[in-house]
C-alpha atoms as a PDB file:
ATOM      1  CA  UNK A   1     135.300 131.533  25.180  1.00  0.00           C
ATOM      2  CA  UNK A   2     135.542 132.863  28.324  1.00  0.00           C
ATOM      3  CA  UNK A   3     136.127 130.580  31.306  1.00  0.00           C
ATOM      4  CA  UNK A   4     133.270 130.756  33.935  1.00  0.00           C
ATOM      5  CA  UNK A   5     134.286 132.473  36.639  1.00  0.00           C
ATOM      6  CA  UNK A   6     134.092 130.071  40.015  1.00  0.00           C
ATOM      7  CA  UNK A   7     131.426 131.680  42.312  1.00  0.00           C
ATOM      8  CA  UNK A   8     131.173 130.795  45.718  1.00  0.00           C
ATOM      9  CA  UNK A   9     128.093 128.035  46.603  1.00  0.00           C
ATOM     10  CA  UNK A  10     125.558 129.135  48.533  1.00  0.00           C
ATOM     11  CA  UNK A  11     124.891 127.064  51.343  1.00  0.00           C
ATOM     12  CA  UNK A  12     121.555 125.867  52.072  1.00  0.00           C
ATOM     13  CA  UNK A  13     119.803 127.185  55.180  1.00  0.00           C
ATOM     14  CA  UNK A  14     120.682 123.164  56.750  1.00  0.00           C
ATOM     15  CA  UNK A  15     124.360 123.924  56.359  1.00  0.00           C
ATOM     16  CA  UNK A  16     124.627 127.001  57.485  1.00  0.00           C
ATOM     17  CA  UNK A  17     122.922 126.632  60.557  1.00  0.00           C
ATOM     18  CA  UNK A  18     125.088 124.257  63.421  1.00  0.00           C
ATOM     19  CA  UNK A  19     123.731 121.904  65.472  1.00  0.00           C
ATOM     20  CA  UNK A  20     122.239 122.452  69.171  1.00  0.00           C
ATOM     21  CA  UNK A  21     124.974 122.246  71.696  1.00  0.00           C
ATOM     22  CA  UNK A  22     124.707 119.580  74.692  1.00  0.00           C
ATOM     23  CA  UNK A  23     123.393 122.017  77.063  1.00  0.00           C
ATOM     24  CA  UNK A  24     120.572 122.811  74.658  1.00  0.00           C
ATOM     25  CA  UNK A  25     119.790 119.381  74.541  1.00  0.00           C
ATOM     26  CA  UNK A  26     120.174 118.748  78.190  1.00  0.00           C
ATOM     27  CA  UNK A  27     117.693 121.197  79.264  1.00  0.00           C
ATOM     28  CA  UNK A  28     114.960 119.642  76.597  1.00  0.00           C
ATOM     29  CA  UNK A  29     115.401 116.407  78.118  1.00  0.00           C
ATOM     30  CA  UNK A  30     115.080 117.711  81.349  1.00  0.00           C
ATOM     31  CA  UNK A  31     112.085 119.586  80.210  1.00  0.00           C
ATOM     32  CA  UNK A  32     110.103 116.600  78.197  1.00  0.00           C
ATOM     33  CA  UNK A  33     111.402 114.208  81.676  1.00  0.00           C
ATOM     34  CA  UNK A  34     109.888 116.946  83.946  1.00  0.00           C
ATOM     35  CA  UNK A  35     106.492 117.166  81.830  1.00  0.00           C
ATOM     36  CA  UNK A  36     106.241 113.649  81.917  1.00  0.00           C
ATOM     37  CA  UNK A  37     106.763 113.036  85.579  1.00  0.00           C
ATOM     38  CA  UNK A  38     103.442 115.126  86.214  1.00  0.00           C
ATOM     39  CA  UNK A  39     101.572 113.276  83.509  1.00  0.00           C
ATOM     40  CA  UNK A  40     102.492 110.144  85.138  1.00  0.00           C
ATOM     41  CA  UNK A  41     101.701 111.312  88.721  1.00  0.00           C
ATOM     42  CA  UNK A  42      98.105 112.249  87.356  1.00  0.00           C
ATOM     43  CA  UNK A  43      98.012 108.970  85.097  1.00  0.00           C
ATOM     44  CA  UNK A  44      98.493 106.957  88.261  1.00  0.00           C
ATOM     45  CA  UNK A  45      96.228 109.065  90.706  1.00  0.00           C
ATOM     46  CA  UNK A  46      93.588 108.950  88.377  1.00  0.00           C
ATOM     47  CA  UNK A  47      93.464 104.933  88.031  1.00  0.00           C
ATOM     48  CA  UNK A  48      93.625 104.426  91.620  1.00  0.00           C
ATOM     49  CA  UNK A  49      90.732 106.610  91.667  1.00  0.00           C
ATOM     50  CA  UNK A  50      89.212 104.177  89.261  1.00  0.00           C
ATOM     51  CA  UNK A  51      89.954 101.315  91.371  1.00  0.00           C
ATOM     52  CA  UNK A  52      88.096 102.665  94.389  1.00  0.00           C
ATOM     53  CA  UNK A  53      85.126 103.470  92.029  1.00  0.00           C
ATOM     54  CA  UNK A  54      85.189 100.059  90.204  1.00  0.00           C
ATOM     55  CA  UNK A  55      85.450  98.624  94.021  1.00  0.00           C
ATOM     56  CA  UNK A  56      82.140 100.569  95.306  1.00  0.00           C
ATOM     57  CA  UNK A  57      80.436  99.687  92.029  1.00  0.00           C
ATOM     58  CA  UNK A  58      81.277  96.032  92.718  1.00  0.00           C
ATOM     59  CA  UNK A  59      80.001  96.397  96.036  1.00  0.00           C
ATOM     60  CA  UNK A  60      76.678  97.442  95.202  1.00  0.00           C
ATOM     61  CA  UNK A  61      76.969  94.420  92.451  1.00  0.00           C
ATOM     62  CA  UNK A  62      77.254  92.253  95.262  1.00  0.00           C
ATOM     63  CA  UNK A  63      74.367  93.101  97.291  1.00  0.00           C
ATOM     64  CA  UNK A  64      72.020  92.873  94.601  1.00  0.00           C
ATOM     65  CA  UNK A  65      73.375  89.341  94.025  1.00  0.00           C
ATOM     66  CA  UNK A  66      72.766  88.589  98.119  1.00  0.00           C
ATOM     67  CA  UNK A  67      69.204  90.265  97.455  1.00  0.00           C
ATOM     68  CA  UNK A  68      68.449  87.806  94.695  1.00  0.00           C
ATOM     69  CA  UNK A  69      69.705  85.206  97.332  1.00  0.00           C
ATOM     70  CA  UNK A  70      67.862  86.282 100.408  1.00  0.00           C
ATOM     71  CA  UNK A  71      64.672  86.120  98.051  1.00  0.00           C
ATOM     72  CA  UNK A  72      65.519  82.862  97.409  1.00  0.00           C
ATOM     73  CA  UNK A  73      66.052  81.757 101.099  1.00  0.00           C
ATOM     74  CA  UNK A  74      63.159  82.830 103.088  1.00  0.00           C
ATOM     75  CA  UNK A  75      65.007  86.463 103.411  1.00  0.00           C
ATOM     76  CA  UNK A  76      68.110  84.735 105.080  1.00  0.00           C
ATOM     77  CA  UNK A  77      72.026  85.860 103.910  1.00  0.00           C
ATOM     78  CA  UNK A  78      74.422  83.971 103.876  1.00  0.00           C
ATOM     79  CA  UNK A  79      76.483  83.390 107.570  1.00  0.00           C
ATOM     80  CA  UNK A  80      79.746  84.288 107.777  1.00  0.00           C
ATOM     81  CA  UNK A  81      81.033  81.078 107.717  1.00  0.00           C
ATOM     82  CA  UNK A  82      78.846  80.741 104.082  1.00  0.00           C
ATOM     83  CA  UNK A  83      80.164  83.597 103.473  1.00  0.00           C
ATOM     84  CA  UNK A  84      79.989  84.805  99.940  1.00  0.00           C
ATOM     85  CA  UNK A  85      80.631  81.916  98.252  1.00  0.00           C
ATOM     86  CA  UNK A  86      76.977  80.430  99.140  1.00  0.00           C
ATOM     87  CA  UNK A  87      74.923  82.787  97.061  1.00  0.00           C
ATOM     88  CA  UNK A  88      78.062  82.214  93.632  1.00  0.00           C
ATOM     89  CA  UNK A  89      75.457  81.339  91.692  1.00  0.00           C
ATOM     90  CA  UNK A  90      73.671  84.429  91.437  1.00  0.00           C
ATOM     91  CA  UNK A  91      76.726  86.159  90.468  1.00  0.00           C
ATOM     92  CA  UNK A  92      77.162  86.343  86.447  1.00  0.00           C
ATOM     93  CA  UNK A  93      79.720  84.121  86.017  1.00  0.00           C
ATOM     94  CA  UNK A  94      79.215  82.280  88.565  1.00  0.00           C
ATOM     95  CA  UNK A  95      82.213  82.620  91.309  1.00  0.00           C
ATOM     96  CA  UNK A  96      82.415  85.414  93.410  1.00  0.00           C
ATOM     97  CA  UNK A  97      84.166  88.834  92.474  1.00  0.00           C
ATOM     98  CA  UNK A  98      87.441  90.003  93.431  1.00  0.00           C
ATOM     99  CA  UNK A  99      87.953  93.723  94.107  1.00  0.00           C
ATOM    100  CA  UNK A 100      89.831  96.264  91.923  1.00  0.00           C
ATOM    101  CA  UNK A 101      93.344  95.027  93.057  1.00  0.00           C
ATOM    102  CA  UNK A 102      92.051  91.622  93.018  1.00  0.00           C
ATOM    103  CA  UNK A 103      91.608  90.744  96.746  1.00  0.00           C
ATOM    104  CA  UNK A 104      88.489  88.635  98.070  1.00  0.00           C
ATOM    105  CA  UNK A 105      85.750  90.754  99.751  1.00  0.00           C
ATOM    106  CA  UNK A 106      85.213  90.190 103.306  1.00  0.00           C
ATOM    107  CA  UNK A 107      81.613  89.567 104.414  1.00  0.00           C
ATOM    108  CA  UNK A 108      80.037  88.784 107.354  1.00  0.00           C
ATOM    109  CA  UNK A 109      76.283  88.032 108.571  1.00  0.00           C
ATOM    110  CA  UNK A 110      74.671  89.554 110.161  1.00  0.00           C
ATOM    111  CA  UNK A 111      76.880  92.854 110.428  1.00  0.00           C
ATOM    112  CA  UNK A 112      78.934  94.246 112.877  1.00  0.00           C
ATOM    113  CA  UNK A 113      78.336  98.385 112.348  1.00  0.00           C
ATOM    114  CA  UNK A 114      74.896  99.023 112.830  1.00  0.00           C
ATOM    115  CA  UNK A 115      71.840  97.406 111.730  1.00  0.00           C
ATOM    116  CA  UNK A 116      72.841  95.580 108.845  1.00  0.00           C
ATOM    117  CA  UNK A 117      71.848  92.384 107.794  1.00  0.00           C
ATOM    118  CA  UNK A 118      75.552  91.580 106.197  1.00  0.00           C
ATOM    119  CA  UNK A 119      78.615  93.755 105.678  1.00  0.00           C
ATOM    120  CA  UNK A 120      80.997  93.454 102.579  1.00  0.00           C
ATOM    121  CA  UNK A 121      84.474  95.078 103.027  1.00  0.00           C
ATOM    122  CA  UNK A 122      87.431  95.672 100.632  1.00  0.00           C
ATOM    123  CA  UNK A 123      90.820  96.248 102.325  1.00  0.00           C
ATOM    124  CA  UNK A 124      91.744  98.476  99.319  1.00  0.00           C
ATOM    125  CA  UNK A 125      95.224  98.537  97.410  1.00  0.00           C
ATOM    126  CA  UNK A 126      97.562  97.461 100.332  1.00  0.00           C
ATOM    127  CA  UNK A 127      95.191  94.323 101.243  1.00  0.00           C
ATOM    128  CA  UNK A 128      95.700  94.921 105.078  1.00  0.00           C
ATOM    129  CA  UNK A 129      93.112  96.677 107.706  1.00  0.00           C
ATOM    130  CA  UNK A 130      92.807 100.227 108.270  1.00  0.00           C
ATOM    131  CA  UNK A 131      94.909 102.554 105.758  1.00  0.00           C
ATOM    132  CA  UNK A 132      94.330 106.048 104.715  1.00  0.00           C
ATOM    133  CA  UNK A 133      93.683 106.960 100.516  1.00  0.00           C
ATOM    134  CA  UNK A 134      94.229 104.355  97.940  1.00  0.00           C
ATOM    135  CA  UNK A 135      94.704 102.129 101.088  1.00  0.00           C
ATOM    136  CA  UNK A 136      91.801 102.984 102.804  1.00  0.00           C
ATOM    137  CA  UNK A 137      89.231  99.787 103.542  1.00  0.00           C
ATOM    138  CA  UNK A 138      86.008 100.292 101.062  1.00  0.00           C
ATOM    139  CA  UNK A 139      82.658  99.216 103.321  1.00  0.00           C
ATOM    140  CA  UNK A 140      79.475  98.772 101.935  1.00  0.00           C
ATOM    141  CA  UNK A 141      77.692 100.372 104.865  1.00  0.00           C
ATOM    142  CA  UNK A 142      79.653 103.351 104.270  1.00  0.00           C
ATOM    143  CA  UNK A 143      79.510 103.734 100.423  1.00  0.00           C
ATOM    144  CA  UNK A 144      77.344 106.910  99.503  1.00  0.00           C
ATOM    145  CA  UNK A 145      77.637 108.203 102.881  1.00  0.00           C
ATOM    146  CA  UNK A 146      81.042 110.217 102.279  1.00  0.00           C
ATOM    147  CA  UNK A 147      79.758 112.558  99.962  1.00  0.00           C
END
């Protein structure tokens, strides 16, 4: 018998193929970090933009609840020095809401900007007067005017 002549082995497609250099996999992290830093800008932008919504939904929430009150009360709001806290009870749970960042609403009676029987104000993310964007106070008198 003859002896089998020893071929070669034929490498498999995995071993004959080397692995990606440090540069190749530098530049696909910097890649995947760049395409997540956008997603995350728009991720954030997006809830804040929620938050402002949420806060001009509560709002409107909120003067319902005061109508139901005034209806109660001989068509009187709450003073300032009630302030929201008097007319609790007609809100669902019964304490008063917090806005979207979880700061107290400011109200006063009877309102300072026009003709308004009572004005509810959020002071937005920051929680301070004033501010421009996300920071921007949210006032009821103004909500659905802007557009």
């Amino acid at each position: 018998m003859h002896p089998r002549p020893l071929l070669p082995r034929r490498r498999s497609l995995w071993h004959s193929q080397r692995g990606l250099t440090l540069v190749e996999i530098m530049v696909v992290i910097a890649i995947l970090g760049t395409l997540m830093a956008i997603v995350g800008v728009n991720v954030v932008n997006r809830m804040q933009e929620a938050n402002v919504e949420t806060t001009k939904l509560q709002i409107k929430q909120i003067e319902q609840n005061l109508a139901m009150y005034a209806a109660k009360h001989k068509g009187k709001f709450p003073t300032t020095s009630e302030g929201l806290e008097a007319a609790a009870k007609y809100f669902p749970d019964g304490t008063v809401p917090t806005d979207a960042w979880g700061g107290s609403f400011q109200y006063y009676s009877p309102g300072t900007h026009g003709d308004h029987d009572y004005e509810i104000i959020s002071l937005g993310r920051d929680g301070a007067e004033g501010g421009e964007d996300y920071d921007a106070d949210i006032e009821s008198w103004s909500i659905g005017k802007e557009e």
